[in-house]
N, C-alpha and C. Protein backbone atom coordinates (compact mmCIF):
# COMPACT_ATOMS: atom_id res chain seq x y z
N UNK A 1 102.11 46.43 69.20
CA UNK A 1 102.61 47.28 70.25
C UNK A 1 103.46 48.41 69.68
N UNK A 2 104.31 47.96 68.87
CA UNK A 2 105.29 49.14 68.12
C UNK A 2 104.46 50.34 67.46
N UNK A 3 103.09 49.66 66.80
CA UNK A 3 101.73 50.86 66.07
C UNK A 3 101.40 51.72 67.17
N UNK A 4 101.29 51.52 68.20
CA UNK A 4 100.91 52.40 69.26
C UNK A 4 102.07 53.28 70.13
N UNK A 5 103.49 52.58 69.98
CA UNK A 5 103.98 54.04 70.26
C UNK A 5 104.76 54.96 69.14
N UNK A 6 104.39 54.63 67.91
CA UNK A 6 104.68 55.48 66.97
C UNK A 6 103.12 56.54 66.83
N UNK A 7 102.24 55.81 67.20
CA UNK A 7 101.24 56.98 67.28
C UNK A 7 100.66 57.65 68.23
N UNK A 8 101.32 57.38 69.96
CA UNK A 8 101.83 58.00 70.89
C UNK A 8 102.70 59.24 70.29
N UNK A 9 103.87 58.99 69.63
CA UNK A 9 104.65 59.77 69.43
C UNK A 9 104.06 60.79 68.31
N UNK A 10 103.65 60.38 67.42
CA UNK A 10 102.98 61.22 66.82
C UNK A 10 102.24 62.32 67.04
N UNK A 11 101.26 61.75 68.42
CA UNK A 11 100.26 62.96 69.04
C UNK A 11 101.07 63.75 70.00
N UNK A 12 102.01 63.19 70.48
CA UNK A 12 102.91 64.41 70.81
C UNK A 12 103.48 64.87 70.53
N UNK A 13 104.11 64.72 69.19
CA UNK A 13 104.37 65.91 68.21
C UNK A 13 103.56 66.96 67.52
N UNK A 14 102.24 66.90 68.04
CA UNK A 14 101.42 67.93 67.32
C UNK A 14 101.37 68.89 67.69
N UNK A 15 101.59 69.85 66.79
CA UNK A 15 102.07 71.70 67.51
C UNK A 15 100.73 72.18 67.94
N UNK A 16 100.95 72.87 68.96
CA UNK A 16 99.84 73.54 70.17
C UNK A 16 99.83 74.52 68.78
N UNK A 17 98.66 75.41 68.51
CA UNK A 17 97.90 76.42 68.48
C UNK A 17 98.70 77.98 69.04
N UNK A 18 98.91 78.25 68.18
CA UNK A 18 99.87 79.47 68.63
C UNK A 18 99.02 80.81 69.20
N UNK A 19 99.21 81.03 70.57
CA UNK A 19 99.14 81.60 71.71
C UNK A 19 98.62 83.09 70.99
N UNK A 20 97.45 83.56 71.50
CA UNK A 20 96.72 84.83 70.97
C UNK A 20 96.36 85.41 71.86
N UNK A 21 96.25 86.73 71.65
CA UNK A 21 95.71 87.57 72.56
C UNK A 21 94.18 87.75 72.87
N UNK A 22 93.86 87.65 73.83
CA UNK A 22 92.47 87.72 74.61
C UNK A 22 91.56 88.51 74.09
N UNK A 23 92.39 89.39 73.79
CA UNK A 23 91.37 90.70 73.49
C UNK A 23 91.87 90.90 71.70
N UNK A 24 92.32 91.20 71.47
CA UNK A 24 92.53 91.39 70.35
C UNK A 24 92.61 90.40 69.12
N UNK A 25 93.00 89.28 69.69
CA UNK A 25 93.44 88.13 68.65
C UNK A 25 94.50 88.13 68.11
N UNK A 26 95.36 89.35 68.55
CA UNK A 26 96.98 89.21 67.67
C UNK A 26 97.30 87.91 68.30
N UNK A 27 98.93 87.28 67.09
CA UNK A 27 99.68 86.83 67.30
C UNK A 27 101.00 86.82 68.30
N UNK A 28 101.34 88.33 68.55
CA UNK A 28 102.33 89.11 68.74
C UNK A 28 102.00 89.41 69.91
N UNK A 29 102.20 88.63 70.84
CA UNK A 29 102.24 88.38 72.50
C UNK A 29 103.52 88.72 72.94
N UNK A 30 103.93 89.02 74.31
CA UNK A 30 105.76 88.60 74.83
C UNK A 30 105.46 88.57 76.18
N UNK A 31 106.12 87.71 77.14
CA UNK A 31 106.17 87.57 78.35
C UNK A 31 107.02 89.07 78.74
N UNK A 32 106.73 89.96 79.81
CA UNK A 32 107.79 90.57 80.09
C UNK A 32 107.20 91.11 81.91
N UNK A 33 107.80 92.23 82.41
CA UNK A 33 107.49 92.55 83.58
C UNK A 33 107.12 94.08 83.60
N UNK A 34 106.10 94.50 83.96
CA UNK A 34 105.01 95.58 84.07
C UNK A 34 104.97 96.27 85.66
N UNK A 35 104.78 97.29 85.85
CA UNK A 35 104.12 98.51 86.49
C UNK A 35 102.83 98.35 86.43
N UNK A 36 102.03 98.52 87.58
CA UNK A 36 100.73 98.34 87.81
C UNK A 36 100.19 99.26 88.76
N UNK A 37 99.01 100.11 88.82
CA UNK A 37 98.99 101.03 89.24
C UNK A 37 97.80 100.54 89.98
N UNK A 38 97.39 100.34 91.45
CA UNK A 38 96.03 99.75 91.56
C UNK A 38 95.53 100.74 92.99
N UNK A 39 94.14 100.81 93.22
CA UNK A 39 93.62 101.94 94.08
C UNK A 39 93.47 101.28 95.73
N UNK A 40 93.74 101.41 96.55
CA UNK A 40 93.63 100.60 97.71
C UNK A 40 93.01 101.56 98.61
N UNK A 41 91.43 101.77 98.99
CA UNK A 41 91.29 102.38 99.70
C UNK A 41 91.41 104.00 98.79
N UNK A 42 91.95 105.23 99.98
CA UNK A 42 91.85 105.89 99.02
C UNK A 42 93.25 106.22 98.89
N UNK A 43 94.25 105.48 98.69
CA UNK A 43 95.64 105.48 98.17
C UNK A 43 95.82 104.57 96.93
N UNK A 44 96.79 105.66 95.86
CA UNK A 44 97.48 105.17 94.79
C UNK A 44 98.38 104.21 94.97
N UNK A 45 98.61 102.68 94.44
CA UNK A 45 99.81 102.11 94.97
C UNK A 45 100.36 101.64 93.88
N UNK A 46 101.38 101.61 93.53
CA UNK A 46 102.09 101.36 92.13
C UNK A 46 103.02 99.73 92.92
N UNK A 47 102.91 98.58 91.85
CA UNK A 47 103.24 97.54 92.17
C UNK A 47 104.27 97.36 90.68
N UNK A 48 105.81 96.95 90.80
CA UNK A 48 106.50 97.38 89.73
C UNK A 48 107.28 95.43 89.78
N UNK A 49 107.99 95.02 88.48
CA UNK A 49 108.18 93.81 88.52
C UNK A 49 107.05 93.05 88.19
N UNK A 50 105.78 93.52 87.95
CA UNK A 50 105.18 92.49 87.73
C UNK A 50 104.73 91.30 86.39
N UNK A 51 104.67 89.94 86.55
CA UNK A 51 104.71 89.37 85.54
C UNK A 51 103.69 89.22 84.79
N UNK A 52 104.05 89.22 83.34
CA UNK A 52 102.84 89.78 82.58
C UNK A 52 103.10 89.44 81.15
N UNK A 53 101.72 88.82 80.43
CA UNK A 53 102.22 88.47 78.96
C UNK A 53 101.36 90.15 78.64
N UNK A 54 101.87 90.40 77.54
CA UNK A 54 101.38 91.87 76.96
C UNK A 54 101.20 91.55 75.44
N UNK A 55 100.00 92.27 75.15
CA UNK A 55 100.44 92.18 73.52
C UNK A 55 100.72 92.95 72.70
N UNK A 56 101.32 92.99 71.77
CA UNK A 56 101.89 93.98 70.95
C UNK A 56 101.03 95.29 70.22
N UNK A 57 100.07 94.23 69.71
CA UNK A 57 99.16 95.05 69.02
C UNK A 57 98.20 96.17 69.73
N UNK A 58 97.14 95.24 70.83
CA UNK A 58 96.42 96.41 71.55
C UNK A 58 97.27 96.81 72.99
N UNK A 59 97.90 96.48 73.40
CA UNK A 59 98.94 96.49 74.65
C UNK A 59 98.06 95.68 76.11
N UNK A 60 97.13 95.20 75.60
CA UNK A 60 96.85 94.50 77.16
C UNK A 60 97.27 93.67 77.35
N UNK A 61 97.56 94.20 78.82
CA UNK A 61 98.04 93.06 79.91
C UNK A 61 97.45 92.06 80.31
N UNK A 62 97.96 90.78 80.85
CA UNK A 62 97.62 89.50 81.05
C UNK A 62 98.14 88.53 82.41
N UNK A 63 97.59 88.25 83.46
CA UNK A 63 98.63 87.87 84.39
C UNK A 63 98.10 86.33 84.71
N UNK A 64 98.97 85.77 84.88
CA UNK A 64 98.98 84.10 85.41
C UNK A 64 97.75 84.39 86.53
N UNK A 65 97.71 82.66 87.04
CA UNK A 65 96.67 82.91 88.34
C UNK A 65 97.68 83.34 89.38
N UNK A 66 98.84 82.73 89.33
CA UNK A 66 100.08 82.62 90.32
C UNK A 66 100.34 84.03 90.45
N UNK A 67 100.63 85.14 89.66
CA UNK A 67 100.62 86.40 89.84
C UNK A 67 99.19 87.14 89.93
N UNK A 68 98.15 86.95 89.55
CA UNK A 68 97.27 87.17 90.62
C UNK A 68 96.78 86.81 92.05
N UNK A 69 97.52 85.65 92.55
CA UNK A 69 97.79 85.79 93.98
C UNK A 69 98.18 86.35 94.49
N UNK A 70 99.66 86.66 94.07
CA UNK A 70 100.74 87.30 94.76
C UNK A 70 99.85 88.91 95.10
N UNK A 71 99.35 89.37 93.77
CA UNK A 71 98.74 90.62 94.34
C UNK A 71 97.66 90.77 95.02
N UNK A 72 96.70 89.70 94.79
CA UNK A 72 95.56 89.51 95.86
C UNK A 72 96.04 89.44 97.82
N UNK A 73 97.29 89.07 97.44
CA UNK A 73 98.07 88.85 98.99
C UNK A 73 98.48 90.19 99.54
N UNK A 74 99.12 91.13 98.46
CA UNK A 74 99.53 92.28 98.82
C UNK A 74 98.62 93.30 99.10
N UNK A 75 97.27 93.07 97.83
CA UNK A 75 96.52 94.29 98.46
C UNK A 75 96.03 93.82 100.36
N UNK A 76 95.37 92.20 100.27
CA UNK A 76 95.20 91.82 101.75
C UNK A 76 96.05 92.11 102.53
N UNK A 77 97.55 92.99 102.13
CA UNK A 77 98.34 93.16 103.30
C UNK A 77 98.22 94.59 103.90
N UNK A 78 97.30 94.96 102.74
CA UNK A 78 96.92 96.77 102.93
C UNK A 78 97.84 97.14 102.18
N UNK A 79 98.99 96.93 101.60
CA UNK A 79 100.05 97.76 101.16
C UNK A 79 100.63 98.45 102.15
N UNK A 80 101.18 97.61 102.83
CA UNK A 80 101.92 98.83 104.07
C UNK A 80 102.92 99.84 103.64
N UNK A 81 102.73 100.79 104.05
CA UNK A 81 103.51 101.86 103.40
C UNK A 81 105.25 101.51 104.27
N UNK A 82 105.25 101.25 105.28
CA UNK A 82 106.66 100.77 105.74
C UNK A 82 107.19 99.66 104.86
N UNK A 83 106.92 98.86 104.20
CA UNK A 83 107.17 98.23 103.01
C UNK A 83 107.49 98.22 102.07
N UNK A 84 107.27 99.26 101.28
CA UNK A 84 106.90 100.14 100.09
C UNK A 84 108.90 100.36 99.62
N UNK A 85 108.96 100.01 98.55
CA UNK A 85 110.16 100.64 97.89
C UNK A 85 111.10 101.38 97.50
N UNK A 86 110.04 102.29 97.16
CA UNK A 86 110.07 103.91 97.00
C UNK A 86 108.91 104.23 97.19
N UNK A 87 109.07 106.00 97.04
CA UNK A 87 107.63 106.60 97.27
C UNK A 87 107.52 107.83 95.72
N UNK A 88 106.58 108.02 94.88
CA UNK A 88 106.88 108.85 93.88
C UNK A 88 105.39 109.52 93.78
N UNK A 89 106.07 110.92 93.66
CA UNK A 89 104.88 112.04 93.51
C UNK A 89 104.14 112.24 92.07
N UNK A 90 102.93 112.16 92.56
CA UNK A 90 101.76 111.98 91.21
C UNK A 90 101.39 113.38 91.25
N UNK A 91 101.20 113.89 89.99
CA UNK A 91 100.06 115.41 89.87
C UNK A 91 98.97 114.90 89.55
N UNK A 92 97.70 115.49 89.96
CA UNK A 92 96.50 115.26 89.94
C UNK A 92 95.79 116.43 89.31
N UNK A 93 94.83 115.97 88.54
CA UNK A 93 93.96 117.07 87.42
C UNK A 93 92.84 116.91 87.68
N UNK A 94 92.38 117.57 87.27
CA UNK A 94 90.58 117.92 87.09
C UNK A 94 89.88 117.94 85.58
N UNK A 95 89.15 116.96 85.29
CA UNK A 95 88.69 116.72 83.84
C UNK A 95 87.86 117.85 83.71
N UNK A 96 86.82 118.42 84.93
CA UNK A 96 86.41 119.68 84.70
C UNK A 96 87.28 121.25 84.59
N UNK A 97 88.27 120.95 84.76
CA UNK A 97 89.00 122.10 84.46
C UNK A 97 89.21 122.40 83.34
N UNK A 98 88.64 121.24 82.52
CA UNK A 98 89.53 121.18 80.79
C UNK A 98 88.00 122.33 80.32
N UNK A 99 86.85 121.64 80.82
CA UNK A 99 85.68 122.03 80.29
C UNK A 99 85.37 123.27 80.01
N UNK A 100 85.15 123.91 78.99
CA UNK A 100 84.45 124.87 78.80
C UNK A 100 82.89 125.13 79.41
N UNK A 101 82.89 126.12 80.27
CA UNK A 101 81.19 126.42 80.43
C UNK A 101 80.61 127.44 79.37
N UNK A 102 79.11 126.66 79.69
CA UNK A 102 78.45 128.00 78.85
C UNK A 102 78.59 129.36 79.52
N UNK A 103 79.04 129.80 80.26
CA UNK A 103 79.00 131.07 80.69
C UNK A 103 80.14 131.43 80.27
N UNK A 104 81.19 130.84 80.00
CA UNK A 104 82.70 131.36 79.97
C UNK A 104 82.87 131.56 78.30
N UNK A 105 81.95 131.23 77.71
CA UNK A 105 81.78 131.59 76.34
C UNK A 105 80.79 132.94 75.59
């Protein structure tokens, strides 16, 4: 009986596999809280606080299932704008504006 909980104890001392990034494979993960910018309809809605492992190396973000509820709940709430936090003004561009035409050459 004593052989079996020294090797109980044993297997739970065995170190987990250190936590990598999805996409990249770094090491160099950190839990922290993110800005999220998501399209609802045809409004911009910026969702701020949110929880998020990130990684160092390529910077993607990562969210629990538990925080993908929470936002699956909010977009289902429409994002009511009477809700809303603040409100902050975006400038908007035109990728064809950058373009050169053949005529303008």
């Amino acid at each position: 009986m004593e052989t079996h909980s020294i090797l109980k104890l044993e297997i739970e001392m065995e170190e987990q596999p250190a936590a990598r990034c999805g996409n990249c494979g770094s090491p160099n993960i950190h839990d922290t809280r993110v800005r999220s910018a998501f399209w609802h309809q045809d409004r911009l809605v910026v969702v701020e606080d949110v929880p998020a492992i990130v990684c160092d190396a390529c910077h993607e973000q990562f969210y629990d299932d538990s925080t993908i509820v929470v936002l699956d709940l909010l977009r289902g709430d429409g994002f009511p704008p009477e809700k809303a936090r603040a409100e902050m003004r975006v400038p908007v561009f035109s990728f064809g504006d950058r373009l050169v035409s053949k005529s303008d050459s």
